[in-house]
C-alpha atoms as a PDB file:
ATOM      1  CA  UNK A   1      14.150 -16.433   8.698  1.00  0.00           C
ATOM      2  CA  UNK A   2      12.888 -19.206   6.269  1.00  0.00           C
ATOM      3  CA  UNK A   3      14.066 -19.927   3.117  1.00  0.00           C
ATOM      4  CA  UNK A   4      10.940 -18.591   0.844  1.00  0.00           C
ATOM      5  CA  UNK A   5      11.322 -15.570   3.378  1.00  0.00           C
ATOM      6  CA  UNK A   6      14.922 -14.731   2.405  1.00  0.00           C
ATOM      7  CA  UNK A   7      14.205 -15.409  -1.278  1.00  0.00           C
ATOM      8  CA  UNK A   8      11.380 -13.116  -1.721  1.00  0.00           C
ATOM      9  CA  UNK A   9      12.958 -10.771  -0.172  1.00  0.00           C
ATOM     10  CA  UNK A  10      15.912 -10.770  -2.536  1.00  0.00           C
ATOM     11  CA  UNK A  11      13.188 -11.066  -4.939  1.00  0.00           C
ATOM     12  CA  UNK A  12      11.318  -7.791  -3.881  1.00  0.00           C
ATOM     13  CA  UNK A  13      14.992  -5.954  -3.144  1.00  0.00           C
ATOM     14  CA  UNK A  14      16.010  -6.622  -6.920  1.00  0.00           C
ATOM     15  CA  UNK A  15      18.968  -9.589  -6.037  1.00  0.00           C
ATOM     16  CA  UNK A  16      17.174 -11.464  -8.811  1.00  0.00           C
ATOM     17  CA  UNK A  17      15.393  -9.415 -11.418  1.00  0.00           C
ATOM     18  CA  UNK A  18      12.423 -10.488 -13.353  1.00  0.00           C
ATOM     19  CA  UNK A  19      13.749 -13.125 -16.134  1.00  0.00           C
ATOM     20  CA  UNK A  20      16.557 -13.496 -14.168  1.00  0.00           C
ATOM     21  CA  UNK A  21      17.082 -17.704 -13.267  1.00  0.00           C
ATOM     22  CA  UNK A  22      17.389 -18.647  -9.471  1.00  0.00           C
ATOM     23  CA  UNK A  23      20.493 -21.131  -8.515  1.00  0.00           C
ATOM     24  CA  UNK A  24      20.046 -24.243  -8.877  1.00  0.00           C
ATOM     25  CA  UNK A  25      18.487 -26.368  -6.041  1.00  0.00           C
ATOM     26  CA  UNK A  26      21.468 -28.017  -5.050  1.00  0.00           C
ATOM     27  CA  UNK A  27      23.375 -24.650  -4.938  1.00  0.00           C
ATOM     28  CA  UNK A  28      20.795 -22.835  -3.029  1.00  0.00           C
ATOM     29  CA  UNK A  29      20.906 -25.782  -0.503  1.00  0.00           C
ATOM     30  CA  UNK A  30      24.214 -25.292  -0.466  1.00  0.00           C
ATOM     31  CA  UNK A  31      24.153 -21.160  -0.105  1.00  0.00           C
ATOM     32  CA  UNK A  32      21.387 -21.511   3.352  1.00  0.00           C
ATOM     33  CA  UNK A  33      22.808 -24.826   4.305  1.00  0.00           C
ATOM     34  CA  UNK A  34      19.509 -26.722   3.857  1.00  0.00           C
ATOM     35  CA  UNK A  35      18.461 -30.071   1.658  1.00  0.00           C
ATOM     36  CA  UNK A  36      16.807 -30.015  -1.491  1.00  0.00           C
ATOM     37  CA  UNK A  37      13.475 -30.754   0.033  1.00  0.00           C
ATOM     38  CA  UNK A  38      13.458 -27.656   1.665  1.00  0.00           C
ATOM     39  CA  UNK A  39      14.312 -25.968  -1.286  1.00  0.00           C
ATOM     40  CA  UNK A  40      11.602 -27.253  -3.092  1.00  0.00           C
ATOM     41  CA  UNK A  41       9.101 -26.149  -0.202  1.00  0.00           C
ATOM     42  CA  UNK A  42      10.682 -22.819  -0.422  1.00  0.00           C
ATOM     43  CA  UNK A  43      10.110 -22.453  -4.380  1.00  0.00           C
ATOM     44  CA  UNK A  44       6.855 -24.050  -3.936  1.00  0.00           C
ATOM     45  CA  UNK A  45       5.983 -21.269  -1.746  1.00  0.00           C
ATOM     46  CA  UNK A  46       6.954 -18.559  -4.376  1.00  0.00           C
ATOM     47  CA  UNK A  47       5.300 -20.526  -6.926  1.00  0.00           C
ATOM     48  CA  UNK A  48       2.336 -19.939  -4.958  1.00  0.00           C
ATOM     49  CA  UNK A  49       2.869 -16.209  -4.557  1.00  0.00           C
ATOM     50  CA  UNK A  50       3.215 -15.652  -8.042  1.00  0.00           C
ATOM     51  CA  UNK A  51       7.338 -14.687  -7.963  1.00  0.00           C
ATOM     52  CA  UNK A  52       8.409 -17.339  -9.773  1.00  0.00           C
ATOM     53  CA  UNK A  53       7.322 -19.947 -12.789  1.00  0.00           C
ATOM     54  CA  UNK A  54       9.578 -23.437 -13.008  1.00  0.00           C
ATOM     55  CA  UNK A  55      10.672 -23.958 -17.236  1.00  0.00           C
ATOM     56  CA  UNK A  56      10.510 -27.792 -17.444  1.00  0.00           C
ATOM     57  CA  UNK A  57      14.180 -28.987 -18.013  1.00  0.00           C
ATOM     58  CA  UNK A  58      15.627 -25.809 -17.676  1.00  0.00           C
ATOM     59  CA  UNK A  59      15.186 -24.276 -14.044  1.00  0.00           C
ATOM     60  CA  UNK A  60      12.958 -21.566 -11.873  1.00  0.00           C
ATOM     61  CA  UNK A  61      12.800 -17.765 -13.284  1.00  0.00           C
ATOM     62  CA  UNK A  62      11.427 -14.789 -11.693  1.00  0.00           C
ATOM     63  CA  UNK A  63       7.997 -13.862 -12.776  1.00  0.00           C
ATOM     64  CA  UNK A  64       7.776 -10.140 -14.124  1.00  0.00           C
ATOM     65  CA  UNK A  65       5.484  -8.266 -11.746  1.00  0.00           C
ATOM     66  CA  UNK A  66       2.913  -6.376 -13.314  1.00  0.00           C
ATOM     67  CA  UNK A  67       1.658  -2.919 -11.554  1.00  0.00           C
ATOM     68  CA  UNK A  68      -1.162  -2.179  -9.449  1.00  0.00           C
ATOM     69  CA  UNK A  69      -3.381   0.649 -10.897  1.00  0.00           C
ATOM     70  CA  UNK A  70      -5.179   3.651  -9.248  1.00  0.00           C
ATOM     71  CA  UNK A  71      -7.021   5.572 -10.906  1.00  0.00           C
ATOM     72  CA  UNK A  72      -6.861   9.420 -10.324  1.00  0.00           C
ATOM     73  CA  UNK A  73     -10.361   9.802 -12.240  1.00  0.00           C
ATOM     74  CA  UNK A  74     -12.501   9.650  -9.581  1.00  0.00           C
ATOM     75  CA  UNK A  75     -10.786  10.919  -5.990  1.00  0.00           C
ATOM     76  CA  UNK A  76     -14.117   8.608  -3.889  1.00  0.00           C
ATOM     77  CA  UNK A  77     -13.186   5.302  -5.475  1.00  0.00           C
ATOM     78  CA  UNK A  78     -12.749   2.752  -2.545  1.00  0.00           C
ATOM     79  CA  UNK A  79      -9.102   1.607  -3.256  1.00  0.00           C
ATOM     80  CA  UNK A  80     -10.055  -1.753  -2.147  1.00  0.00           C
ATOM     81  CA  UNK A  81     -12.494  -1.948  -5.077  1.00  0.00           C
ATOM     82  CA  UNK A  82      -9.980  -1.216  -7.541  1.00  0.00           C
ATOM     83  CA  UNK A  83      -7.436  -4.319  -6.468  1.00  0.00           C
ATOM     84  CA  UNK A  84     -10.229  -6.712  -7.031  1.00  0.00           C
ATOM     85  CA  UNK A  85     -11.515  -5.452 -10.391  1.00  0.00           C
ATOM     86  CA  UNK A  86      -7.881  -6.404 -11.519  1.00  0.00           C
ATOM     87  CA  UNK A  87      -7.927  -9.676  -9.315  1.00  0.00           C
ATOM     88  CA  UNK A  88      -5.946  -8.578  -6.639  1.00  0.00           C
ATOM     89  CA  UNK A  89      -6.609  -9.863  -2.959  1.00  0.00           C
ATOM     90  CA  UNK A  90      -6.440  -6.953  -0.397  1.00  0.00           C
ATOM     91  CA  UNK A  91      -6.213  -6.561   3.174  1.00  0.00           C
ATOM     92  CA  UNK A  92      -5.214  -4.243   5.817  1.00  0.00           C
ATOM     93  CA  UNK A  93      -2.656  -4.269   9.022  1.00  0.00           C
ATOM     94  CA  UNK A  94      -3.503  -1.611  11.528  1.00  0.00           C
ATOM     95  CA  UNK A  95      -0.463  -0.683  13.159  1.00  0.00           C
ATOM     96  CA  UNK A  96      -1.372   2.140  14.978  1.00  0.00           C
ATOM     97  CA  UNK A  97      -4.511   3.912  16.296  1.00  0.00           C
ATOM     98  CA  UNK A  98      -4.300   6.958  18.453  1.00  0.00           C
ATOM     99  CA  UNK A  99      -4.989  10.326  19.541  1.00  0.00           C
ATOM    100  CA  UNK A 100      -2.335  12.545  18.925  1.00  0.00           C
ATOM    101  CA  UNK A 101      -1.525  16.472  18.837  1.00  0.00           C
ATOM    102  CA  UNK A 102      -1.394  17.401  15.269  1.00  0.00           C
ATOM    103  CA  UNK A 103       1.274  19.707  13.317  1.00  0.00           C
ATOM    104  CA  UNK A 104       0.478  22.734  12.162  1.00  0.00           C
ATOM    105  CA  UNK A 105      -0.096  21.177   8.061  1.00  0.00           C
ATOM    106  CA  UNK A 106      -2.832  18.730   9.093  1.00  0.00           C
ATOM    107  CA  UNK A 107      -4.616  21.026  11.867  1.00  0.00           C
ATOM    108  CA  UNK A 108      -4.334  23.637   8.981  1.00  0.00           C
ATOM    109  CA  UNK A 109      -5.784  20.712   6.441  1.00  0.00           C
ATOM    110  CA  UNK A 110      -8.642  19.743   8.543  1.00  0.00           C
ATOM    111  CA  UNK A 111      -9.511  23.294   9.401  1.00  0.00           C
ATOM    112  CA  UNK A 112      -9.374  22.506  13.064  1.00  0.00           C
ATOM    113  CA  UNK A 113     -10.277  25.393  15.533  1.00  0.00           C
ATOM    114  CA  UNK A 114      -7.872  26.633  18.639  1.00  0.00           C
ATOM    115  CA  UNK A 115     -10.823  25.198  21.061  1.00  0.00           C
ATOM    116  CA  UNK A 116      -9.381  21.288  19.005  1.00  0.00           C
ATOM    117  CA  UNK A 117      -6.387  20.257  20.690  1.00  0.00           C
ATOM    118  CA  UNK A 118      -6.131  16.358  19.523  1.00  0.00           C
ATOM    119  CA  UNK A 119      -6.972  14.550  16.470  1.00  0.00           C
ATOM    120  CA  UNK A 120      -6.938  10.737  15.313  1.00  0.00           C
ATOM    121  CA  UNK A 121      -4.245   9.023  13.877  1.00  0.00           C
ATOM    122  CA  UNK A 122      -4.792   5.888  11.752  1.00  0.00           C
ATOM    123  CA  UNK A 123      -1.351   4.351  10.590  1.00  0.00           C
ATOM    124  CA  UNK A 124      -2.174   0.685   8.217  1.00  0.00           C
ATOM    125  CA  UNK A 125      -0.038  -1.111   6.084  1.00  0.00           C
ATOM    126  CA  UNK A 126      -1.925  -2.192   2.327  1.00  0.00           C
ATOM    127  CA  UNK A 127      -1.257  -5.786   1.262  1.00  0.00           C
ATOM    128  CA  UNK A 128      -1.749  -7.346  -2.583  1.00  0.00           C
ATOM    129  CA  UNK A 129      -1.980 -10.882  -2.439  1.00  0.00           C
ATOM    130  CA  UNK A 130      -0.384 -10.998   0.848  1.00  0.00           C
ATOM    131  CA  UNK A 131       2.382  -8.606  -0.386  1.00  0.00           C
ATOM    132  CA  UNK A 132       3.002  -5.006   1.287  1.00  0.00           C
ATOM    133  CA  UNK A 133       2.574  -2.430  -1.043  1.00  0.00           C
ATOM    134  CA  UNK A 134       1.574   0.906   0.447  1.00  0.00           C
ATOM    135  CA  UNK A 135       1.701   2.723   4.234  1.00  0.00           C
ATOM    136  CA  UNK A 136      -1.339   4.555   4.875  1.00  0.00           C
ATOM    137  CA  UNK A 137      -1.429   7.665   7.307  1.00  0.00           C
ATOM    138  CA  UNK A 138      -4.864   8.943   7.654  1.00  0.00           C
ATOM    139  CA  UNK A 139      -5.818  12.359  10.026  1.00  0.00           C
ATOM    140  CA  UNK A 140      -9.331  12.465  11.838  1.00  0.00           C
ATOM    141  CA  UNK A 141     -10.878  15.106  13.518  1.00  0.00           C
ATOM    142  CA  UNK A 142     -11.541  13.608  16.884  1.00  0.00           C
ATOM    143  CA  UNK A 143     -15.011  13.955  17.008  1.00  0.00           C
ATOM    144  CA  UNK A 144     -14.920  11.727  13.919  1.00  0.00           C
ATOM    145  CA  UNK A 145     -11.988   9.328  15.228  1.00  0.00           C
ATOM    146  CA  UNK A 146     -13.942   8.328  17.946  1.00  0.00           C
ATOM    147  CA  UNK A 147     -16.899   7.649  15.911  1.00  0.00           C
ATOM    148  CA  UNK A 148     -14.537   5.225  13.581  1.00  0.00           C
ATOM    149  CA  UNK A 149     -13.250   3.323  16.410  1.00  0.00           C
ATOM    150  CA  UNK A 150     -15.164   0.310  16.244  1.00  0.00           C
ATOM    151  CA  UNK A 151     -14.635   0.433  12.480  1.00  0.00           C
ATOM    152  CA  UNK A 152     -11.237   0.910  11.825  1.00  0.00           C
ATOM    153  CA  UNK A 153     -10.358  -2.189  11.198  1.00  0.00           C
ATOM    154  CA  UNK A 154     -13.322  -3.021   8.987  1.00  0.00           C
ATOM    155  CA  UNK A 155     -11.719  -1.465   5.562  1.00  0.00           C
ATOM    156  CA  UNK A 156     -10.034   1.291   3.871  1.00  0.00           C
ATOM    157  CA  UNK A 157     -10.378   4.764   5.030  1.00  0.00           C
ATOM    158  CA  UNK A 158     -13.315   5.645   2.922  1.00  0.00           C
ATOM    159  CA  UNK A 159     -14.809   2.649   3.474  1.00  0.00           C
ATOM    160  CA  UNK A 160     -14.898   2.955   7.132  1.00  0.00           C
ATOM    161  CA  UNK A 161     -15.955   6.722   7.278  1.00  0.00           C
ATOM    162  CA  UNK A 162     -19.084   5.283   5.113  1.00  0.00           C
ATOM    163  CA  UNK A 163     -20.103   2.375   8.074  1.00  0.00           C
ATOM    164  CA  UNK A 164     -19.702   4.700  10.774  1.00  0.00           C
ATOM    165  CA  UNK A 165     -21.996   7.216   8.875  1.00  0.00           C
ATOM    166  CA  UNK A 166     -20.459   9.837   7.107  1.00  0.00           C
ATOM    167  CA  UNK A 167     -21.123  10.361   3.355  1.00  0.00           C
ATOM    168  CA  UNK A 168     -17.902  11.839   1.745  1.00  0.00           C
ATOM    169  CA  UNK A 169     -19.479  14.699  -0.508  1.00  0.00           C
ATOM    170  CA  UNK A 170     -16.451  15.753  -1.991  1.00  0.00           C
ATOM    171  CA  UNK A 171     -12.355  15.174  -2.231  1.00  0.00           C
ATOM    172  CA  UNK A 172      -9.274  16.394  -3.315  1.00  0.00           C
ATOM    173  CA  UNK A 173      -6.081  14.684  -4.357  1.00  0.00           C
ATOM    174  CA  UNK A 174      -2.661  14.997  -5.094  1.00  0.00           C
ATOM    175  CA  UNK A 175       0.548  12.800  -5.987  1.00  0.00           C
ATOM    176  CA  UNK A 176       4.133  13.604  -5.814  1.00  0.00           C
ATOM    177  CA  UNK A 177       7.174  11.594  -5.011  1.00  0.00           C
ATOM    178  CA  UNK A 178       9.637  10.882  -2.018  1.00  0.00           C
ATOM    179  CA  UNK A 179      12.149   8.617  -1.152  1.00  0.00           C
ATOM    180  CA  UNK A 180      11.823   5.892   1.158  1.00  0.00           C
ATOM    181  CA  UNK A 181      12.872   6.480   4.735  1.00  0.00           C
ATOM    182  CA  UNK A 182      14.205   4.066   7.329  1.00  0.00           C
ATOM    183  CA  UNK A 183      10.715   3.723   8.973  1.00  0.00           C
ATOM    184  CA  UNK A 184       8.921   2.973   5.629  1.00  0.00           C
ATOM    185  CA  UNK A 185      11.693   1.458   4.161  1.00  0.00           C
ATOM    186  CA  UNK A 186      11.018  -1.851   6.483  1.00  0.00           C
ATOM    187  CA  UNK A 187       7.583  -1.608   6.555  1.00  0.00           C
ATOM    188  CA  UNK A 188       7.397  -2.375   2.545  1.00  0.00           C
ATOM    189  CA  UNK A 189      10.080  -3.901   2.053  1.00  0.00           C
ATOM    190  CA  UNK A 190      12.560  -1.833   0.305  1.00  0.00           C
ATOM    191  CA  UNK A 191      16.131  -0.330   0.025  1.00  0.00           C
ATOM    192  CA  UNK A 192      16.721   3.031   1.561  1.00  0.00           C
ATOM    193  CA  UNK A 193      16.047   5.719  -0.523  1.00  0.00           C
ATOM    194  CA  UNK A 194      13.921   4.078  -3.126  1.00  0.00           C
ATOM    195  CA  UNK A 195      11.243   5.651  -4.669  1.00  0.00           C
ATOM    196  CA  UNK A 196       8.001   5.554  -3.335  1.00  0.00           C
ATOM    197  CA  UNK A 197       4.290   7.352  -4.819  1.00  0.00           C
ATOM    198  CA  UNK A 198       2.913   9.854  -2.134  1.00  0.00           C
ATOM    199  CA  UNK A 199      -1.232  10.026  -2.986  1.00  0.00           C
ATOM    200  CA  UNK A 200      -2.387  13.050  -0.584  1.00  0.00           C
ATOM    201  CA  UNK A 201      -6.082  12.715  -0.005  1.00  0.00           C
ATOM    202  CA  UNK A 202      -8.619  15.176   1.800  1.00  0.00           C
ATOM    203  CA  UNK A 203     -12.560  14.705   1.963  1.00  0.00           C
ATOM    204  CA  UNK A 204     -15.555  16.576   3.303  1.00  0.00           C
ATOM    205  CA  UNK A 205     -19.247  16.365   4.222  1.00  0.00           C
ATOM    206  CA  UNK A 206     -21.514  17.937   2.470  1.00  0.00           C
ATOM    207  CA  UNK A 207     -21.211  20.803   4.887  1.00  0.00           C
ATOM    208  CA  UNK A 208     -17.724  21.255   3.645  1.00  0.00           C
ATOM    209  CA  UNK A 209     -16.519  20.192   6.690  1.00  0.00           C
ATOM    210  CA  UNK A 210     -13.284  18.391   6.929  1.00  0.00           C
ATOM    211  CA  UNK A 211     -13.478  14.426   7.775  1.00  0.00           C
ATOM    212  CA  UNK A 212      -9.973  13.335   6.884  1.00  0.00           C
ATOM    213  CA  UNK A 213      -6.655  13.933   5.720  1.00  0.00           C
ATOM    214  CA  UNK A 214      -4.462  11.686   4.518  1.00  0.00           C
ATOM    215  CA  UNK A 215      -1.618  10.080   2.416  1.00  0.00           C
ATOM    216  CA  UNK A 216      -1.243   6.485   0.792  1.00  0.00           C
ATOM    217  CA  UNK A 217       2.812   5.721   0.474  1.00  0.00           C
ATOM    218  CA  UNK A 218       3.282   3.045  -1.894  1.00  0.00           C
ATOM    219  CA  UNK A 219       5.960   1.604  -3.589  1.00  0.00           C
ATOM    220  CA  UNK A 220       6.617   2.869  -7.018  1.00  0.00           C
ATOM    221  CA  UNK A 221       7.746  -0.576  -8.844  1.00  0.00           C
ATOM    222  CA  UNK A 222       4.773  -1.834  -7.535  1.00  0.00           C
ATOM    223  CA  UNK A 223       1.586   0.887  -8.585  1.00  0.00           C
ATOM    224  CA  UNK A 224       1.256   3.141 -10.655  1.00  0.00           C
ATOM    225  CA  UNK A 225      -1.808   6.224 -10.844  1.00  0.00           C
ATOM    226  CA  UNK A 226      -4.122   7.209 -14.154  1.00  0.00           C
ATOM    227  CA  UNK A 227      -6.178   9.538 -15.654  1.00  0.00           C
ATOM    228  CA  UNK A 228      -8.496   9.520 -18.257  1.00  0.00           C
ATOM    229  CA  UNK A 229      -9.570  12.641 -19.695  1.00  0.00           C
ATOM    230  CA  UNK A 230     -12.208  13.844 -22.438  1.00  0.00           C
ATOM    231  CA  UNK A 231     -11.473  15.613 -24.942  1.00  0.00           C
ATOM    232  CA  UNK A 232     -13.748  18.606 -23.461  1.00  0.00           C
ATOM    233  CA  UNK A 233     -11.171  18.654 -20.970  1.00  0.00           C
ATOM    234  CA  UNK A 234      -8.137  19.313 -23.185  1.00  0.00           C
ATOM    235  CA  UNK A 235      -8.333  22.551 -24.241  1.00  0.00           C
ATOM    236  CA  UNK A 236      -8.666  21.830 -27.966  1.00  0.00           C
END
């Protein structure tokens, strides 16, 4: 693993907390057995990822790392839409694509009948500037998974239902919290057991008919979720 690897890591895994002052080049050479050039590369490249700022005459510090916001306002909002309105580059890993049987939750969520035996599974991984934030498991019927699978790779999951020609009429959403297992664990990035944001999503046609079902695990030091509500809406 390269330096700038093993350093963000340590970065992302809280070894060096935001404020907190890296070694010094010569004792980081020292640490990975590497010269100073290389060190410099390596903090070059974190420079460039935004982790850390150099203090002229006094060394490199860990950049605080401001959170990612969704907003819970409006369930359709394209999530890749809301990175860039606060200047965040996003893209997309498919890891997995498949038909699979379903559990009894999801068949139950999608309202799938006996004569439906398979459904789609879309597993991605959600990157900020290059950086993994969320895992995304998303449920198709598999009249609708086939229909996606030129597309899957074209966006997020609302995104790709729209280019393959369904128009979401409708969703529903919900948020609760878990702790990180091993499997998500090294997908983002993060100690075991840490805790994560679990966004459960589920849209429909305008026939009321089940397209997906879904949840969006991301990393809880990096996003956070928001409402805004009117004061109609408060009961007073």
């Amino acid at each position: 693993m390269i330096i700038s690897e093993k350093l963000r890591k340590q970065i992302q895994n809280g070894v060096y907390a935001p404020g907190d002052q890296l070694p010094s080049e010569f004792d980081l050479g020292r640490t990975f057995g590497v010269s100073r050039t290389t060190v410099r590369r390596a903090i070059a490249t974190l420079t460039g990822l935004g982790l850390v700022t150099t203090q002229q005459g006094k060394g490199v510090f860990v950049k605080p790392q401001s959170k990612i916001s969704f907003s819970l306002a409006n369930p359709l909002t394209f999530f890749d839409s809301e990175l860039a309105k606060q200047g965040v580059t996003s893209s997309l890993q498919t890891l997995q694509y498949e038909l699979t049987q379903p559990d009894p939750e999801i068949r139950a969520r999608l309202k799938l009948p006996e004569s439906e035996a398979m459904i789609y599974l879309q597993e991605k991984l959600i990157l900020a500037d290059e950086m993994p934030i969320a895992v995304d498991l998303a449920y198709f019927p598999e009249i609708v998974g086939i229909a996606l699978k030129d597309n899957v790779n074209n966006g997020f999951t609302y995104r790709t239902l729209a280019i393959s020609g369904y128009d979401i009429e409708s969703a529903e959403v919900s948020l609760e919290s878990r702790p990180a297992s091993y499997n998500v664990r090294d997908l983002l990035d993060v100690p075991l057991g840490s805790p994560l944001l679990v966004y459960h999503y589920l849209a429909w046609d305008k026939e009321k008919v089940p397209l997906v079902y879904g949840e969006t695990i991301s990393r809880a030091d990096r996003t956070f979720y928001s409402v805004g509500l009117e004061r109609s809406q408060l009961g007073f």
